[in-house]
N, C-alpha and C. Protein backbone atom coordinates (compact mmCIF):
# COMPACT_ATOMS: atom_id res chain seq x y z
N UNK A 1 -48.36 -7.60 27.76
CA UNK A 1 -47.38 -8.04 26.79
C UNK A 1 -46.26 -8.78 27.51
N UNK A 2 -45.59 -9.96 26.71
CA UNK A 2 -44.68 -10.74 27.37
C UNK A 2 -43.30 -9.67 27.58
N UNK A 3 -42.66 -10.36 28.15
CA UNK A 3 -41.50 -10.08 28.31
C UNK A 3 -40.50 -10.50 27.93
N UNK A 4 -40.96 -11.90 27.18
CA UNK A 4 -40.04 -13.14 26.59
C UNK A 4 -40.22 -12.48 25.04
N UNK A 5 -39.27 -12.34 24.10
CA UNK A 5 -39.35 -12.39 22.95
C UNK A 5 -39.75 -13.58 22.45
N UNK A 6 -40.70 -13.93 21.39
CA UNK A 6 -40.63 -15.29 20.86
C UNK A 6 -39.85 -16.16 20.29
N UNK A 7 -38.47 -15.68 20.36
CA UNK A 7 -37.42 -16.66 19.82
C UNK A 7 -37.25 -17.02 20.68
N UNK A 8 -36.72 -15.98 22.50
CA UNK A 8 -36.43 -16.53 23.56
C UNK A 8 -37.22 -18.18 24.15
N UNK A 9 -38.52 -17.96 23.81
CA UNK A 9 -39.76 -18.63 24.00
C UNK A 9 -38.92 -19.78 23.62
N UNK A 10 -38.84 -20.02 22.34
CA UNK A 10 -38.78 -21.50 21.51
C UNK A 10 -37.58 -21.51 22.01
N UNK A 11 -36.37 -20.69 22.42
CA UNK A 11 -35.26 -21.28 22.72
C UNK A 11 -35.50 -21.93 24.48
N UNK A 12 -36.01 -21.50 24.95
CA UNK A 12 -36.11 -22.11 26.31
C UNK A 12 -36.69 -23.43 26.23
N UNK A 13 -37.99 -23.58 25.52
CA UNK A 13 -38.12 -25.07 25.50
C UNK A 13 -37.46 -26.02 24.51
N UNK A 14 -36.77 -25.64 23.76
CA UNK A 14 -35.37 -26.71 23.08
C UNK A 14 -34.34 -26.93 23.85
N UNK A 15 -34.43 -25.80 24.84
CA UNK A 15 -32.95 -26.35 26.12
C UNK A 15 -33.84 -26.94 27.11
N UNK A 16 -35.20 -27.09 27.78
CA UNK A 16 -35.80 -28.60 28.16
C UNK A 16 -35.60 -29.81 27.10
N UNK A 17 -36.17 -29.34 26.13
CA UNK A 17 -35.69 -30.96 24.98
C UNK A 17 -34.98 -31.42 25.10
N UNK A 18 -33.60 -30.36 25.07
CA UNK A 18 -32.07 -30.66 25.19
C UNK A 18 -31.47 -31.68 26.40
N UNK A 19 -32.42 -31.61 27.40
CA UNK A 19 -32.00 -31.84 28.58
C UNK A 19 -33.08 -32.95 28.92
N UNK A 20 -34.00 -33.44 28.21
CA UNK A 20 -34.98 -34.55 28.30
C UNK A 20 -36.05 -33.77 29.49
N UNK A 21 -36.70 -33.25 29.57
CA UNK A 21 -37.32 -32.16 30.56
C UNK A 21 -38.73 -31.63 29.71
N UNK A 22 -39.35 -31.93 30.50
CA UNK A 22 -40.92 -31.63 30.29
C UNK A 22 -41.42 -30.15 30.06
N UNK A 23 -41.44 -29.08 29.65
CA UNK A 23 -42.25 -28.61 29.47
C UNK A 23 -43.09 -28.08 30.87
N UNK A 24 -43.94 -29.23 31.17
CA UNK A 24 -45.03 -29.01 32.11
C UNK A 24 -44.66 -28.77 33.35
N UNK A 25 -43.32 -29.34 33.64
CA UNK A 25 -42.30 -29.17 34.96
C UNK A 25 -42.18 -27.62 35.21
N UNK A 26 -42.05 -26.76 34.08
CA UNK A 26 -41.93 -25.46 34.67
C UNK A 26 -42.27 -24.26 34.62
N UNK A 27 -42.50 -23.64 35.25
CA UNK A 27 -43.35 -22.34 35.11
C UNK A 27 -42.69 -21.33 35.09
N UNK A 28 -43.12 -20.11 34.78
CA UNK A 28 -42.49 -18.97 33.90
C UNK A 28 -43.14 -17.84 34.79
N UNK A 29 -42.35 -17.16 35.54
CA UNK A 29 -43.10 -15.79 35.82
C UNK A 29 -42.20 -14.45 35.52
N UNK A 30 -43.10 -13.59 35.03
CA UNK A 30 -42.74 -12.85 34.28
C UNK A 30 -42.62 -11.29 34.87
N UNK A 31 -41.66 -10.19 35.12
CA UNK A 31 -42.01 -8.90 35.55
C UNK A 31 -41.31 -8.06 34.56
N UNK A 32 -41.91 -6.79 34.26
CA UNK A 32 -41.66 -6.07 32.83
C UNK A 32 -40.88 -5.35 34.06
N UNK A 33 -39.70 -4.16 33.29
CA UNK A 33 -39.45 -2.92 33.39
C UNK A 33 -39.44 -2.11 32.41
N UNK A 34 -41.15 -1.25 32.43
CA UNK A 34 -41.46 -0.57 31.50
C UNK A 34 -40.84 1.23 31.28
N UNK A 35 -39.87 1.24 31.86
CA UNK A 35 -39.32 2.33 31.49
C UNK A 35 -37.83 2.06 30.56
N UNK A 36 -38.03 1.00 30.53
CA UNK A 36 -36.82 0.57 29.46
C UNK A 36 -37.09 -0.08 27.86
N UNK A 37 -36.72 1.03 27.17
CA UNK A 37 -37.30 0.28 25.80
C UNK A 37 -36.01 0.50 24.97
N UNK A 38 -36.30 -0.33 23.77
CA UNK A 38 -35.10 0.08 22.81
C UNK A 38 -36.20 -0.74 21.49
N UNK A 39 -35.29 -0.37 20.40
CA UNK A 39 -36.17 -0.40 18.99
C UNK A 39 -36.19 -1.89 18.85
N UNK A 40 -35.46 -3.03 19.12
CA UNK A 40 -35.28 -4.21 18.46
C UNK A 40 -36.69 -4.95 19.00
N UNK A 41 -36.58 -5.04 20.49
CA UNK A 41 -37.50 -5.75 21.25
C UNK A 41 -37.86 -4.74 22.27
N UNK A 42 -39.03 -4.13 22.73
CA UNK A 42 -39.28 -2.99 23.17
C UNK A 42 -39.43 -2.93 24.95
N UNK A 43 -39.37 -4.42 25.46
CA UNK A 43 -39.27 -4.81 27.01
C UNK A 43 -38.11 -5.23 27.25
N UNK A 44 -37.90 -5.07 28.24
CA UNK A 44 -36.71 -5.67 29.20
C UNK A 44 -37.59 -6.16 30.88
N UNK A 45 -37.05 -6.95 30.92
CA UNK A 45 -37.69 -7.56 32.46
C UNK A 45 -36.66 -8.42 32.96
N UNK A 46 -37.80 -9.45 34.17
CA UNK A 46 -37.30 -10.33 34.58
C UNK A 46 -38.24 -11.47 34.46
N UNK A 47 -37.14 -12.98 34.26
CA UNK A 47 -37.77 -14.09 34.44
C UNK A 47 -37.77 -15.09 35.94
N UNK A 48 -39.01 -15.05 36.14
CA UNK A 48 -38.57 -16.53 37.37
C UNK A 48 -38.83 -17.78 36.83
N UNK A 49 -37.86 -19.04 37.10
CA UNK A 49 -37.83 -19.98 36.83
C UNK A 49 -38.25 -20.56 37.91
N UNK A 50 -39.26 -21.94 37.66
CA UNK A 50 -39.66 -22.44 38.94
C UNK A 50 -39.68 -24.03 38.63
N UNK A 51 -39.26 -24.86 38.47
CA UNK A 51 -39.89 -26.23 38.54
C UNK A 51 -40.58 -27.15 39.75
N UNK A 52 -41.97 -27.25 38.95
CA UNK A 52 -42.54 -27.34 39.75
C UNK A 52 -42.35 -28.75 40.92
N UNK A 53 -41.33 -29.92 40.10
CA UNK A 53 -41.00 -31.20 41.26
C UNK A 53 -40.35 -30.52 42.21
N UNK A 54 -39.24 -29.89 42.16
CA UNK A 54 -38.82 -29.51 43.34
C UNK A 54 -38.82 -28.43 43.90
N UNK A 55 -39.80 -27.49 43.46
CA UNK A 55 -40.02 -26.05 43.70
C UNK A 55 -38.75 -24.81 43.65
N UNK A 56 -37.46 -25.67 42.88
CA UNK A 56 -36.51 -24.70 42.91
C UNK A 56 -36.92 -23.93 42.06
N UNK A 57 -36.00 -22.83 42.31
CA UNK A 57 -36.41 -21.34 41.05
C UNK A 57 -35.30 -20.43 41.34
N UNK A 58 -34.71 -19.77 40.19
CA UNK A 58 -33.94 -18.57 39.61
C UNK A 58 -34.74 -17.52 38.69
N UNK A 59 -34.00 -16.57 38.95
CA UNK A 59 -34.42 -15.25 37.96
C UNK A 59 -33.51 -15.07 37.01
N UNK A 60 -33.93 -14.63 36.04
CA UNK A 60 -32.96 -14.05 34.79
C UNK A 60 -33.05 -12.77 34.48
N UNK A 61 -32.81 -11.84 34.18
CA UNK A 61 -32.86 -11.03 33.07
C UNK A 61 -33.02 -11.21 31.92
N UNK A 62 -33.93 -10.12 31.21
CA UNK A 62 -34.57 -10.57 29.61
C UNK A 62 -34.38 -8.95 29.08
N UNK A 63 -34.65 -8.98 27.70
CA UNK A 63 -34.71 -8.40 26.52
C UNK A 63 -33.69 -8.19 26.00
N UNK A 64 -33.10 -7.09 25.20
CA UNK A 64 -32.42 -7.42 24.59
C UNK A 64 -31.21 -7.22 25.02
N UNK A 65 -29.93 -8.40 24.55
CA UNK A 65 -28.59 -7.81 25.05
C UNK A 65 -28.24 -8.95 26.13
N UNK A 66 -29.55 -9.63 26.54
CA UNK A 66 -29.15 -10.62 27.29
C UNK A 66 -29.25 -12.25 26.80
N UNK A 67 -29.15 -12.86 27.49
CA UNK A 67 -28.86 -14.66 27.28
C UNK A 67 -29.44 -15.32 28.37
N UNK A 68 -30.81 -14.82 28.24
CA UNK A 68 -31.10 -15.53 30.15
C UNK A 68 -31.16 -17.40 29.43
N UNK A 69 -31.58 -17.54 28.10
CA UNK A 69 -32.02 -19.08 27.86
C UNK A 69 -30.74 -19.80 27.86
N UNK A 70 -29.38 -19.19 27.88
CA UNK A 70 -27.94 -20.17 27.60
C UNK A 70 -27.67 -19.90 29.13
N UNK A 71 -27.83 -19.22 30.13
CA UNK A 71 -27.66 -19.30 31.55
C UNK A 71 -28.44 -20.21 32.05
N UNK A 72 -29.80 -20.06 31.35
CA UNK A 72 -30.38 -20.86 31.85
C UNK A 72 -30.14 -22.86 31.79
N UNK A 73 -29.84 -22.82 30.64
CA UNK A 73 -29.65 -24.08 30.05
C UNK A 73 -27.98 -24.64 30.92
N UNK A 74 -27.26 -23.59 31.06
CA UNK A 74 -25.71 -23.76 31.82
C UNK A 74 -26.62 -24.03 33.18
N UNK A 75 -27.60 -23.69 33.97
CA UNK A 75 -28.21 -24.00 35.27
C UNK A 75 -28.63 -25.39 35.27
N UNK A 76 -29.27 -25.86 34.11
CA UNK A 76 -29.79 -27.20 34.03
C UNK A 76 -28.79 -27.83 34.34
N UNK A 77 -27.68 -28.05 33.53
CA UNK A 77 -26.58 -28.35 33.73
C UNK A 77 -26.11 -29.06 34.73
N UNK A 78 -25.89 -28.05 35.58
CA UNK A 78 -25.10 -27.22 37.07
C UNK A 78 -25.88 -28.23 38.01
N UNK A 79 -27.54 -28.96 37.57
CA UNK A 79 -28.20 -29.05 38.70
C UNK A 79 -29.10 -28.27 39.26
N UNK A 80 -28.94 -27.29 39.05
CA UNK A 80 -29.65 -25.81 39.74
C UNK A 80 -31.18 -25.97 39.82
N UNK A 81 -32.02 -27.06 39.15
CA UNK A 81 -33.13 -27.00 39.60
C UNK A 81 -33.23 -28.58 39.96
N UNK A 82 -32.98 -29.45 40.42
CA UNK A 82 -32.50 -30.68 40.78
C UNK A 82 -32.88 -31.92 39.84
């Protein structure tokens, strides 16, 4: 099971849209921490961000309570994956 909620999902690739950014540029890796649940969304993990032109990559935190897709999108930003 993901670790991404499916809103998270569609919000991460509208902040590539946002930013004119492919999709195919980046890859998603995913690690659960399954001793953490709560009723809304039942995972909490972590995300790695990787694009693949320049092989940069960050982690986020996921489930609920967090904002890894508006950190993330503030990274685009920033440069953070070049």
């Amino acid at each position: 099971m993901s670790v991404i909620a499916p809103h998270e999902r569609a919000d991460f690739v509208a902040v590539l849209h946002r930013h004119h950014l492919a999709e195919s540029d980046f890859a998603i890796q995913e690690t659960d921490t399954p001793d953490a649940v709560d009723e809304v969304y039942p995972l909490h993990g972590y995300v790695t961000i990787i694009r693949r032109a320049t092989l940069r990559e960050k982690g986020y935190r996921t489930g609920h309570g967090t904002a890894w897709t508006a950190e993330f999108d503030r990274d685009l930003a920033r440069g953070t994956f070049g």
